[in-house]
Protein backbone atom coordinates (compact mmCIF):
# COMPACT_ATOMS: atom_id res chain seq x y z
CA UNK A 1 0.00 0.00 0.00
CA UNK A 2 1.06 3.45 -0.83
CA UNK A 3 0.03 7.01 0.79
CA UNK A 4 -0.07 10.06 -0.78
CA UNK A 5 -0.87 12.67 1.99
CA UNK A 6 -0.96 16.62 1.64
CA UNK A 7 -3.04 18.35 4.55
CA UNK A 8 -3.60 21.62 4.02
CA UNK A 9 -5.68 24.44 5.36
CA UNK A 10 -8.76 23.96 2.36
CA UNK A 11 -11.87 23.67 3.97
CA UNK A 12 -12.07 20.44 1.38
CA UNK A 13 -11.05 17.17 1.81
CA UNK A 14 -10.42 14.77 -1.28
CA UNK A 15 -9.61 11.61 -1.63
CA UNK A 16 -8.66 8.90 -4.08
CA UNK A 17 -8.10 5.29 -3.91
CA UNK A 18 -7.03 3.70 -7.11
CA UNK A 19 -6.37 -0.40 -7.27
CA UNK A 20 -4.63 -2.44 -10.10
CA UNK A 21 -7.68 -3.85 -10.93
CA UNK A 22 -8.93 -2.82 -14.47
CA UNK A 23 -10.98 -4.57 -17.57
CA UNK A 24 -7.31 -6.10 -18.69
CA UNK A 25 -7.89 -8.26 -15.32
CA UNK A 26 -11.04 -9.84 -16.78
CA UNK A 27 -11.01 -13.55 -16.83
CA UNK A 28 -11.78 -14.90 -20.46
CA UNK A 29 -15.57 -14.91 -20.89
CA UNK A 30 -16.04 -13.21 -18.26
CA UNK A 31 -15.41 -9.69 -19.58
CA UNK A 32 -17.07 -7.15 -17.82
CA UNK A 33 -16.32 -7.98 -14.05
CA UNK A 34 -14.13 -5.87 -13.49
CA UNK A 35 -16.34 -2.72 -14.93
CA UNK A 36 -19.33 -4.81 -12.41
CA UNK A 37 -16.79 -4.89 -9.46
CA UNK A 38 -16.49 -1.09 -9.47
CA UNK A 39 -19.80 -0.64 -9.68
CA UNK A 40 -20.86 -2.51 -6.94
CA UNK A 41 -18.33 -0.83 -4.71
CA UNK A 42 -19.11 2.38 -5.56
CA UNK A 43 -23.24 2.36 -6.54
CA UNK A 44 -24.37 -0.80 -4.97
CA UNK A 45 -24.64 -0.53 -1.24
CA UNK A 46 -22.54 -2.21 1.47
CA UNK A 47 -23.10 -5.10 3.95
CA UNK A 48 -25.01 -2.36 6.64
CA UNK A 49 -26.07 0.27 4.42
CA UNK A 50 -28.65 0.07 1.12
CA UNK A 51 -28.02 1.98 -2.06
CA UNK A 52 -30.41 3.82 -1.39
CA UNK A 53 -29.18 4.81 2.27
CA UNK A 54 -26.26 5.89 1.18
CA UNK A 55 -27.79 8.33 -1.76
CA UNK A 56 -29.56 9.74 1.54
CA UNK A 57 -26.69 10.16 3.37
CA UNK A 58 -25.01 11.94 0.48
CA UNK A 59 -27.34 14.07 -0.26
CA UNK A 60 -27.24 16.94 2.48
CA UNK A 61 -23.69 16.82 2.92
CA UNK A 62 -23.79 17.58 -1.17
CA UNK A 63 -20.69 14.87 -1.64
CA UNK A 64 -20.53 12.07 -4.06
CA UNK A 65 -18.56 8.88 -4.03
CA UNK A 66 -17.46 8.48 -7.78
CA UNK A 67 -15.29 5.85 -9.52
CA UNK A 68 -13.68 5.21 -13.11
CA UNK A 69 -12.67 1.95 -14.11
CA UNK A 70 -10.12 1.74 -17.21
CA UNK A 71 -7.72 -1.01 -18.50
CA UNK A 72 -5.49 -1.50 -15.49
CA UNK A 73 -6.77 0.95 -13.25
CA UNK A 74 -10.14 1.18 -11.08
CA UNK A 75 -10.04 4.86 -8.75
CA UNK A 76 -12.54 5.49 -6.49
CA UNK A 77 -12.97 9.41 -5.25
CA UNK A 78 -14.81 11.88 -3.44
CA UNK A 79 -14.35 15.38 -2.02
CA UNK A 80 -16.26 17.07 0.69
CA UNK A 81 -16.41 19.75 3.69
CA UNK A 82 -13.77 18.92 6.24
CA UNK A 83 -16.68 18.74 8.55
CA UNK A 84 -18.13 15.69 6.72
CA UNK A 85 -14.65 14.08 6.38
CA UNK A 86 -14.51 11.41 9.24
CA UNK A 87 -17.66 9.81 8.08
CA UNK A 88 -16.94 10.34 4.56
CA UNK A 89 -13.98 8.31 5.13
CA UNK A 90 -15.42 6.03 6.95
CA UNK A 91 -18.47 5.18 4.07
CA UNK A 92 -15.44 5.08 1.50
CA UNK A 93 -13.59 2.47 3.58
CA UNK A 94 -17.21 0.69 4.05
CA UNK A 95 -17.83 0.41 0.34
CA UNK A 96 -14.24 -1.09 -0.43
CA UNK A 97 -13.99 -3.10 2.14
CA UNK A 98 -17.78 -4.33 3.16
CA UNK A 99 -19.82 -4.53 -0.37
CA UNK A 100 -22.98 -5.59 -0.11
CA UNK A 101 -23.02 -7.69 -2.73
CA UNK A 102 -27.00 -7.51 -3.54
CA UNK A 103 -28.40 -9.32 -6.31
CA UNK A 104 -30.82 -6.78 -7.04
CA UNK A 105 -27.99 -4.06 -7.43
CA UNK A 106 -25.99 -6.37 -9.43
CA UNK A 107 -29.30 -7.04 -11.99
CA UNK A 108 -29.81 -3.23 -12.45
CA UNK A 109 -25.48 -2.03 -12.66
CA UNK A 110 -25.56 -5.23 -14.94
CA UNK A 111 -28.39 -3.77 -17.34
CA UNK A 112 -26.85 -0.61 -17.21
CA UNK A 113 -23.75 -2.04 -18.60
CA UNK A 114 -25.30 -3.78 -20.99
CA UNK A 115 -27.26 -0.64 -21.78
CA UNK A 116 -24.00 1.71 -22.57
CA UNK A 117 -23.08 -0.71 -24.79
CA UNK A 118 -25.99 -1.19 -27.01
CA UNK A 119 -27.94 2.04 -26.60
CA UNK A 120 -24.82 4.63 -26.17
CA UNK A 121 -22.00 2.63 -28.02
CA UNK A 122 -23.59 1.15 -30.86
CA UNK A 123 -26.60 3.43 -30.97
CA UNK A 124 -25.50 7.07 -30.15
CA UNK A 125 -21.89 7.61 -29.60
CA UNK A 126 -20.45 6.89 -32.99
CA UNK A 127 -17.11 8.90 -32.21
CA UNK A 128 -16.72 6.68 -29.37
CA UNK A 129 -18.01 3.65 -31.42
CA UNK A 130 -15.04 4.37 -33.81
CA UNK A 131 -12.08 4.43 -31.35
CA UNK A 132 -13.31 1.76 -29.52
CA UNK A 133 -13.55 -0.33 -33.24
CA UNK A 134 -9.22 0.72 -33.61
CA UNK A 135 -8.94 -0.74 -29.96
CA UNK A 136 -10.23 -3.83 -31.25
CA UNK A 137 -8.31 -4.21 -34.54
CA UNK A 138 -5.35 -2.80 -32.93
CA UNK A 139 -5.71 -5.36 -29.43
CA UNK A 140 -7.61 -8.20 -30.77
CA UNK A 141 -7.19 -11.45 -28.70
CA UNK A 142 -4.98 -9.03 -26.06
CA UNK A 143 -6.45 -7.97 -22.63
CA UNK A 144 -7.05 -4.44 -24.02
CA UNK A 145 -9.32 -5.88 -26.73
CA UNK A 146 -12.82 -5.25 -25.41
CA UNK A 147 -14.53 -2.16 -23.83
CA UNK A 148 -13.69 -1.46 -20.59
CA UNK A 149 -17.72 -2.32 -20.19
CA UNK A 150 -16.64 -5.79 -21.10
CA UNK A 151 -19.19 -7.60 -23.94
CA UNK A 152 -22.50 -7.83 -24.01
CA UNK A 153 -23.30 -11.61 -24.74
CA UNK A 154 -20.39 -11.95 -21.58
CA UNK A 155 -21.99 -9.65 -19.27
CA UNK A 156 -25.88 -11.03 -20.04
CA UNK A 157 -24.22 -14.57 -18.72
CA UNK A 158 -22.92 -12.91 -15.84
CA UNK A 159 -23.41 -13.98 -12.42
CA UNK A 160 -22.94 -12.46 -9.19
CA UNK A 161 -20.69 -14.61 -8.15
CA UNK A 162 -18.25 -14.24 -10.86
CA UNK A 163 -18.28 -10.33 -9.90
CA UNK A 164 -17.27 -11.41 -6.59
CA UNK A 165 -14.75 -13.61 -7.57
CA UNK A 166 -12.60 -10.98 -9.45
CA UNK A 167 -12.98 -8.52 -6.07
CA UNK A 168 -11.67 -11.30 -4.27
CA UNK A 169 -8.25 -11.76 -6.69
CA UNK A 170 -8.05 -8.30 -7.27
CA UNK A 171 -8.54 -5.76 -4.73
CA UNK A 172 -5.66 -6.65 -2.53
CA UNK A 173 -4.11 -4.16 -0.29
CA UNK A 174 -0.37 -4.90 -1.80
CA UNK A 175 -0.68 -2.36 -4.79
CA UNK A 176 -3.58 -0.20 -3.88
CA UNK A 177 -2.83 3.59 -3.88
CA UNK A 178 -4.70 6.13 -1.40
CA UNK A 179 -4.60 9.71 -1.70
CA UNK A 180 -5.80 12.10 0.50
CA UNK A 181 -5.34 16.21 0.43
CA UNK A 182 -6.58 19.19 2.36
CA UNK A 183 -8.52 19.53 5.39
CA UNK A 184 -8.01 16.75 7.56
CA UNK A 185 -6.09 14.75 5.37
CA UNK A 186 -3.61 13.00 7.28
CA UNK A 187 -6.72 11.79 9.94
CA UNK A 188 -8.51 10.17 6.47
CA UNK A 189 -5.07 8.49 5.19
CA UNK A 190 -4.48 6.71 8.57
CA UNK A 191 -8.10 5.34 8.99
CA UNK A 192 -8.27 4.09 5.16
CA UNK A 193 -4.72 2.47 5.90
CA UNK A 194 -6.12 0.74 8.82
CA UNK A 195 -9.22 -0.41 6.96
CA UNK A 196 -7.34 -1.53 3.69
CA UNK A 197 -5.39 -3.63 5.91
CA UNK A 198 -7.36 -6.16 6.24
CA UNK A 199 -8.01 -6.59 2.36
CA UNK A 200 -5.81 -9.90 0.85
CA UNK A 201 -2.28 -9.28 1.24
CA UNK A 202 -1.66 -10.27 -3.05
CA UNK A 203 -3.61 -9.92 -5.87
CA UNK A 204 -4.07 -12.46 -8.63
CA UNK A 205 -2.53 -10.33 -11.25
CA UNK A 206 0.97 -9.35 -10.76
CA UNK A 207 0.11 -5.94 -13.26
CA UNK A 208 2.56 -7.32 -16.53
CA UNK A 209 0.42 -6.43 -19.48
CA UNK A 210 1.12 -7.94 -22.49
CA UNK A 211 2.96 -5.58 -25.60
CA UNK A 212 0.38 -4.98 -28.30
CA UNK A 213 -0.18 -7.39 -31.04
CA UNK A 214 2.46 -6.43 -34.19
CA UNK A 215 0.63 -4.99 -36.73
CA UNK A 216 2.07 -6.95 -39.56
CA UNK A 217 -0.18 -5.74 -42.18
CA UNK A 218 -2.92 -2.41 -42.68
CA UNK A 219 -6.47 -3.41 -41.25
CA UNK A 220 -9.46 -1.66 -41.77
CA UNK A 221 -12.58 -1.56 -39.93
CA UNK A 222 -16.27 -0.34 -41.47
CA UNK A 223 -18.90 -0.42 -38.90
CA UNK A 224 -22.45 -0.17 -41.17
CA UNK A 225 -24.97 2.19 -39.21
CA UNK A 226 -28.10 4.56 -39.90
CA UNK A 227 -25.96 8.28 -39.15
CA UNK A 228 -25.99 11.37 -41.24
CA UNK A 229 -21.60 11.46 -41.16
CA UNK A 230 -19.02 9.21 -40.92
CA UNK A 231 -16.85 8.92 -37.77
CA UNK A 232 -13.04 8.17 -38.42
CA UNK A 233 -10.53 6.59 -36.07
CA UNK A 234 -6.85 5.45 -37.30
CA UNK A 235 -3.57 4.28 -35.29
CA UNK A 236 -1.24 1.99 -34.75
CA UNK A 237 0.86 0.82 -31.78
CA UNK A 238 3.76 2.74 -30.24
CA UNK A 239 6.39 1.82 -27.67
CA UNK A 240 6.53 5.52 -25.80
CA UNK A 241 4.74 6.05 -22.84
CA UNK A 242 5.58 8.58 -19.73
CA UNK A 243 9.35 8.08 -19.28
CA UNK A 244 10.46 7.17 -22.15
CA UNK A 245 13.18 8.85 -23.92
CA UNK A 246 10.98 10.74 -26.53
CA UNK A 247 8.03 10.96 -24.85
CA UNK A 248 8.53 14.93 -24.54
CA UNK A 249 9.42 15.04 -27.81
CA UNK A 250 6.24 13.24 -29.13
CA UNK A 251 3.73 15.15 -27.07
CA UNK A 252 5.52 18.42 -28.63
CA UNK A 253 4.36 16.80 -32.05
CA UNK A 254 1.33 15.80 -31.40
CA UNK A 255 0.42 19.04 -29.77
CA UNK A 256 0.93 20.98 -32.70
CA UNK A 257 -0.56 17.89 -35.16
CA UNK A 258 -3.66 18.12 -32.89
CA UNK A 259 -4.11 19.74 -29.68
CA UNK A 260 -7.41 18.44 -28.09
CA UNK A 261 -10.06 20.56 -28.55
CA UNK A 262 -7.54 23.01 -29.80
CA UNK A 263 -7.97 25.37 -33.28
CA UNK A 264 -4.02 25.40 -34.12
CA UNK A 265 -3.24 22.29 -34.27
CA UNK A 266 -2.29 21.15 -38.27
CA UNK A 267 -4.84 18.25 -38.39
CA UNK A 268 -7.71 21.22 -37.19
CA UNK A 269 -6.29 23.79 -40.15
CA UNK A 270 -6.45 21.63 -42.97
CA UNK A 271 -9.51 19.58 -41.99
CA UNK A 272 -11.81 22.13 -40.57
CA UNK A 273 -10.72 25.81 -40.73
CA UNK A 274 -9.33 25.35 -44.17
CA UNK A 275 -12.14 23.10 -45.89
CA UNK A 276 -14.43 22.62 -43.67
CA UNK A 277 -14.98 18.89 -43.51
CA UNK A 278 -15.67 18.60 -39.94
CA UNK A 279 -15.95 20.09 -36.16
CA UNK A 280 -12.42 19.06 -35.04
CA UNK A 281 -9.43 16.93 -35.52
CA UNK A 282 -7.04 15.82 -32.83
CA UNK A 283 -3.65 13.26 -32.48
CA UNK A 284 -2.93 11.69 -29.48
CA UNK A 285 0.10 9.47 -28.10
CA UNK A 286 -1.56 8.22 -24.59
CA UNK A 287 -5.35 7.46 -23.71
CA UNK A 288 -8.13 9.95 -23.78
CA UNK A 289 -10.78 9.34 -22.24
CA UNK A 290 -14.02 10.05 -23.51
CA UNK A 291 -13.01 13.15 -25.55
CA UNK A 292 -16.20 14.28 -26.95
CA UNK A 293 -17.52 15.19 -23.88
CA UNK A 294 -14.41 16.53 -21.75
CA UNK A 295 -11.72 19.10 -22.81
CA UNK A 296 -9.21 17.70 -20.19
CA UNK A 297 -8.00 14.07 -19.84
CA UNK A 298 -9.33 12.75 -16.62
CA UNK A 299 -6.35 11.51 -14.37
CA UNK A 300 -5.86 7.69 -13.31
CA UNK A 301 -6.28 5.68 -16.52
CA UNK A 302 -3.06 5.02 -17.31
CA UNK A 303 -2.06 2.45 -19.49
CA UNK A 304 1.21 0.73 -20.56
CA UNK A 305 0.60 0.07 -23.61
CA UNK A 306 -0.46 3.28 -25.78
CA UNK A 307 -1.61 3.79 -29.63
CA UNK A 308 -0.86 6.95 -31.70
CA UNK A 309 -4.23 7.89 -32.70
CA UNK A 310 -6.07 9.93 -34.93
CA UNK A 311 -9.29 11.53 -34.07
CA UNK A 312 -11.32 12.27 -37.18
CA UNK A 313 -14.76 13.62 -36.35
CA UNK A 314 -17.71 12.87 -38.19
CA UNK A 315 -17.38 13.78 -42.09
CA UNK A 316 -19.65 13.91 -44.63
CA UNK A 317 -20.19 10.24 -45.85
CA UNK A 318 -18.86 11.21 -49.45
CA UNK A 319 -15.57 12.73 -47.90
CA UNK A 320 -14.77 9.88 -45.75
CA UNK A 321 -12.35 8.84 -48.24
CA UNK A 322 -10.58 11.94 -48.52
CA UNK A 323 -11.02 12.71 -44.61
CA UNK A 324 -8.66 9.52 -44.25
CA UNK A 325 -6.27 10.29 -47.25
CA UNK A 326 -5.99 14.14 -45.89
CA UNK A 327 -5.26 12.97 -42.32
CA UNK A 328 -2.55 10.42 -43.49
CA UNK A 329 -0.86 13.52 -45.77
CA UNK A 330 -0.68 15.86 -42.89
CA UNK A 331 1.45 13.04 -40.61
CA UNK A 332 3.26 12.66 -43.91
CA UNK A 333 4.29 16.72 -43.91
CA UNK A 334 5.06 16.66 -39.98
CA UNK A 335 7.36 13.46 -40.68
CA UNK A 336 9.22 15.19 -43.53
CA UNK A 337 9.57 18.41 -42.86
CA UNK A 338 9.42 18.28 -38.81
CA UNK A 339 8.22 21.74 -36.89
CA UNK A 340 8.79 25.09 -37.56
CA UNK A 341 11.04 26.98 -35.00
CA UNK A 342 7.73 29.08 -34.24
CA UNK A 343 5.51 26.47 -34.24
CA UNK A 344 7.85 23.89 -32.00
CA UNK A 345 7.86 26.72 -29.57
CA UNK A 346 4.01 27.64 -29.16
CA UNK A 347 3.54 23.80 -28.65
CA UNK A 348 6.57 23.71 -26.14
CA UNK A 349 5.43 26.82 -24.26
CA UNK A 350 1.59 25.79 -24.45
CA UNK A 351 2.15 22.28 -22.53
CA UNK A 352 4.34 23.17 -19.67
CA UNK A 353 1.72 26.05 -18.89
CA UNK A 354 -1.57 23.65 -19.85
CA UNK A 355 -0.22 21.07 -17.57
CA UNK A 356 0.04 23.15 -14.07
CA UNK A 357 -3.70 23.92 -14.83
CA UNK A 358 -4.96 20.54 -15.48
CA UNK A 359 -3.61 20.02 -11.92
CA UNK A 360 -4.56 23.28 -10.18
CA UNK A 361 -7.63 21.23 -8.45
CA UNK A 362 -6.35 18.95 -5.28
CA UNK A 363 -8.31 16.11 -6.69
CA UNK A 364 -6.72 16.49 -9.97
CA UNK A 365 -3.12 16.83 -8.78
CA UNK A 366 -3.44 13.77 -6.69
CA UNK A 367 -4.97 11.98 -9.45
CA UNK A 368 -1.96 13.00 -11.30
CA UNK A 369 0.73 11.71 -8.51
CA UNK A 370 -1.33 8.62 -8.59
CA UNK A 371 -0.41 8.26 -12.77
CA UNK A 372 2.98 9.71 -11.64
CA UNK A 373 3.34 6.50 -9.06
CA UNK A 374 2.23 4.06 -12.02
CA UNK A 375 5.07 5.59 -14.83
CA UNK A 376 7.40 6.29 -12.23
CA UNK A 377 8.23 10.03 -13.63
CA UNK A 378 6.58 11.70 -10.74
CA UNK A 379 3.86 14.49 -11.40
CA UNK A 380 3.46 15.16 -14.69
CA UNK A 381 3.94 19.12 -14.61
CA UNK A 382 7.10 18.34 -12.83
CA UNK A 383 8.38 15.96 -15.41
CA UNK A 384 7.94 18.26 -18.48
CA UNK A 385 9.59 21.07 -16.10
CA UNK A 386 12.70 18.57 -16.22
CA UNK A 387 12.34 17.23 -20.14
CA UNK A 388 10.88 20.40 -22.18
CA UNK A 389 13.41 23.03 -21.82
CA UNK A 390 15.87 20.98 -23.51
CA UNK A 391 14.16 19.74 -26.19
CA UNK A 392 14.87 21.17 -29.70
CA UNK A 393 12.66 20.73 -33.29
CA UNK A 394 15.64 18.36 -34.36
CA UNK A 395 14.88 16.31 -31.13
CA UNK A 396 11.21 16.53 -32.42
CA UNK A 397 12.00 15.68 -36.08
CA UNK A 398 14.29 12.68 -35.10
CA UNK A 399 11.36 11.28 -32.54
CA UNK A 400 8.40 11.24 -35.21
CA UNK A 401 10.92 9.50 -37.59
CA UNK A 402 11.37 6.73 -35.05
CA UNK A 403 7.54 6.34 -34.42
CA UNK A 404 5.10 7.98 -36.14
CA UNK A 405 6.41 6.80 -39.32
CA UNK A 406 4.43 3.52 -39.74
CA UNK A 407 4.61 0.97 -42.70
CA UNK A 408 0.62 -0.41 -41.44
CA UNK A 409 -2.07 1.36 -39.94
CA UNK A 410 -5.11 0.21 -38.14
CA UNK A 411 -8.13 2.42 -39.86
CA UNK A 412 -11.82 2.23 -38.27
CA UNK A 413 -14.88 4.11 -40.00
CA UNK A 414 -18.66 4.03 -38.39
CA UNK A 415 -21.35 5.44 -40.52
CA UNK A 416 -23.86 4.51 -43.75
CA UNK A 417 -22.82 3.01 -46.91
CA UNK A 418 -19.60 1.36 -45.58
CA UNK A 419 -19.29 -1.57 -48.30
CA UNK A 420 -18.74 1.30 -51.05
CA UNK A 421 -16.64 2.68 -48.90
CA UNK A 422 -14.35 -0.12 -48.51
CA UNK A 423 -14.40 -0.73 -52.32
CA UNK A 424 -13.73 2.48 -53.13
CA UNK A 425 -10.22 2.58 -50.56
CA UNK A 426 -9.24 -0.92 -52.27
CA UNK A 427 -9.64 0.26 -55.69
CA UNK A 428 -8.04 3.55 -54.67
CA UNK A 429 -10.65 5.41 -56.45
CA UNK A 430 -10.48 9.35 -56.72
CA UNK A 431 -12.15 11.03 -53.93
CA UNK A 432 -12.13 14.79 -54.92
CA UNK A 433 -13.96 17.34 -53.12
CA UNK A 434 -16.50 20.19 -54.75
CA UNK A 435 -16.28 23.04 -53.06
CA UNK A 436 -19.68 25.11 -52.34
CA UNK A 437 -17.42 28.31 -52.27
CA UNK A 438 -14.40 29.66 -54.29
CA UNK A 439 -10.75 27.64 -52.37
CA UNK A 440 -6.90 29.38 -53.16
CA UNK A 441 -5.08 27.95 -55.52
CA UNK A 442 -2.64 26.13 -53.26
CA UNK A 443 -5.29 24.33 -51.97
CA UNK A 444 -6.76 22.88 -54.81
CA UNK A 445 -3.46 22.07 -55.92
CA UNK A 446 -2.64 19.92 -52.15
CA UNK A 447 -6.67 18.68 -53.15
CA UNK A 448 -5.41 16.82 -56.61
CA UNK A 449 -2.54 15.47 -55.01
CA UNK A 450 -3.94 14.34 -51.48
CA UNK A 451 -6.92 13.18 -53.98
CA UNK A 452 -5.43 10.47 -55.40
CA UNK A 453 -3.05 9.37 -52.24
CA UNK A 454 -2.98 5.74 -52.16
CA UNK A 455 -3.96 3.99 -48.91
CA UNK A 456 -2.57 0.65 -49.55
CA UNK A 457 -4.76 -2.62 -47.42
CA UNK A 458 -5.20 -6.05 -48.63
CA UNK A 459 -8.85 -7.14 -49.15
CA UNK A 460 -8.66 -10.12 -46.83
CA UNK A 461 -7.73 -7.30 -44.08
CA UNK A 462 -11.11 -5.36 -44.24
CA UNK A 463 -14.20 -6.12 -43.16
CA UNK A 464 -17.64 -4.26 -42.95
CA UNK A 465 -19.67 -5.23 -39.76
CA UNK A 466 -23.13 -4.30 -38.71
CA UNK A 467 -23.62 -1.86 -35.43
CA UNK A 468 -25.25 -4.60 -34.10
CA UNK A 469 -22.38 -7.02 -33.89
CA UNK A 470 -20.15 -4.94 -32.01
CA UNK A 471 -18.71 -5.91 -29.00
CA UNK A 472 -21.40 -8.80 -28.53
């Protein structure tokens, strides 16, 4: 067990527990307990205390208890008024420690599961649909190859018991991480401590995850749905993570390839500003979660085995084609011709400030030491104090050489009419664009030859799948 421990004068207290227990643990066929487990903790009542008592207890001290569970990772947090904190503590060491394991709470956290997968996954989230179809090509038959949800035909077959099982083999004290910061701080730390204690001493997983399948070969993805655009998500494996030797340099890249939610990244010009094909386009080298609906990465889903990936929102169906091509061409131009002096030093600048804000929040910033514990680089604002200053654009130019430079690529498109789609990629068919408005020269010219950009895949590695087949 580990304790992170800041008290402070804040009138707040906030606190996060995070275990090595994530949806890479999941036994085979029985993907989806580990999503289940943290649900139960967290929304499903302990041994002494209903659900529903615990809403009520909540609810006039205006607190929450929260939790995220992600590949190798499940955190549970709260924050409230240091005058709630000793029995805020005390419910939080209750839920991990004392479940209540009800059947009826495991029926309805089970249907909700099952629910964001078929309703928001397949039916109204195809951004999300799409990245979580390149997780699949790129991790298929590896622990990272399902939805951190699990499957639904797995999680319909689900029992109770099997939920319990994986609590049992996973949530040992050995690994688990608390963090506690402001009011009171130091009183919460010691009484989790003593109440983790009496979890198992080991865990059944030793936290090894497997490296990524090689992708030997270019795989596309076409998931066939009713939608008026066509969501776009390509990547491939990389090696870097947080601590590796051109990790800085990469997240300078990517930053100015694709900030998220950002106007000045490349990918954004081209795509949107400059022909409006879409609302945004974004690169990232780590995890993301759930970027359509946040503007900053949430803290503690850290992973060790990352994709570069290309965020492509929805196009017009008839420009998917060219969406991909034009994506592909602008990774080209940062691999040839690196960054501008200019350019390398907005990005540069724009991260080490960006990061001190994403952890101006105590919950954030021990969220962050929490990912700092798991890559061992410390926090994060810290480490790119340490690495950015000395980077240059050659150190920059050198780093996308070595890995954004891939012979394959993993390619998944959701949307209507995904059959012509795929023939039209394999024939390598022209895919200009006609312009509703009058486009400079330049840009028509970059149109003819981005037009006709090959995309090279072998038939045998594409397939077009219904919606409704998805992670059954």
């Amino acid at each position: 067990m580990k304790l992170l421990v800041h008290q402070d004068s804040s009138p707040l207290l906030s606190v996060r527990v995070a275990f090595p227990a994530g949806s890479a643990m999941d036994p085979p066929g029985s993907e989806g307990a580990a999503w289940l487990a943290g649900q139960m903790l967290a929304h499903g009542g302990t041994r002494r205390r209903s659900y529903k008592q615990i809403l009520d207890f909540l609810f006039p001290r205006g607190a929450s208890v929260d939790v995220s569970v992600d590949k190798e990772m499940t955190c549970f947090h709260f924050e409230c008024h240091a005058a709630h904190a000793a029995e805020m503590t005390e419910l939080l060491a209750e839920m991990l420690c004392d479940p209540g394991w009800r059947e009826e709470d495991f029926r309805r956290l089970r249907e909700d599961a099952v629910h964001s997968l078929e309703a928001d996954l397949r039916g109204e989230n195809d951004e999300e649909l799409g990245r979580e179809a390149l997780y699949g090509l790129l991790f298929e038959g590896h622990p990272y190859g399902h939805p951190c949800q699990g499957r639904v035909s797995s999680l319909r077959r689900m029992e109770l018991s099997a939920v319990r099982e994986f609590y049992t083999a996973e949530y040992g004290r050995n690994r688990v991480i608390v963090a506690c910061g402001g009011a009171q701080a130091e009183g919460a730390a010691a009484r989790l401590r003593e109440r983790l204690s009496t979890l198992p001493a080991r865990t059944r997983s030793d936290g090894s995850v497997p490296a990524a399948p090689a992708l030997r070969r270019s795989r596309m993805v076409f998931v066939e749905k009713p939608s008026q655009g066509t969501a776009l998500s390509l990547g491939f494996p990389i090696e870097v993570s947080r601590g590796h030797e051109d990790y800085p340099a990469l997240l300078v890249a990517v930053s100015a390839l694709g900030q998220h939610r950002m106007s000045s990244g490349r990918l954004f010009q081209s795509l949107r500003q400059h022909r409006g094909l879409n609302y945004g386009d974004y690169a990232y080298i780590e995890y993301f979660p759930a970027p359509m609906f946040t503007l900053e990465p949430e803290p503690n889903h850290a992973r060790q085995r990352q994709i570069f990936e290309l965020w492509v929102r929805p196009v017009a169906p008839e420009h998917a084609h060219f969406a991909l091509r034009l994506a592909l061409y602008e990774l080209e131009k940062l691999a040839a011709t690196g960054l501008e002096d200019e350019e390398f030093e907005a990005a540069r600048s724009f991260l080490l400030r960006h990061q001190i804000l994403l952890e101006e929040a105590r919950s954030a910033q021990l969220g962050h030491e929490i990912d700092g514990l798991f890559y061992g680089t410390g926090l994060q604002s810290q480490y790119l104090r340490q690495t950015l200053p000395e980077l240059t654009p050659s150190d920059v130019k050198r780093s996308v050489a070595r890995h954004l430079q891939p012979d394959e690529i993993a390619v998944a498109f959701a949307g209507p009419g995904m059959e012509a789609l795929r023939q039209a990629i394999l024939d390598n068919a022209p895919s200009r664009i006609q312009y509703s408005s009058a486009k400079p020269d330049w840009l028509l010219r970059e149109d003819e030859i981005v037009s006709v950009r090959s995309v090279p895949v072998e038939e045998q590695e594409t397939r077009v799948v219904p919606v409704e087949e998805m992670f059954e």
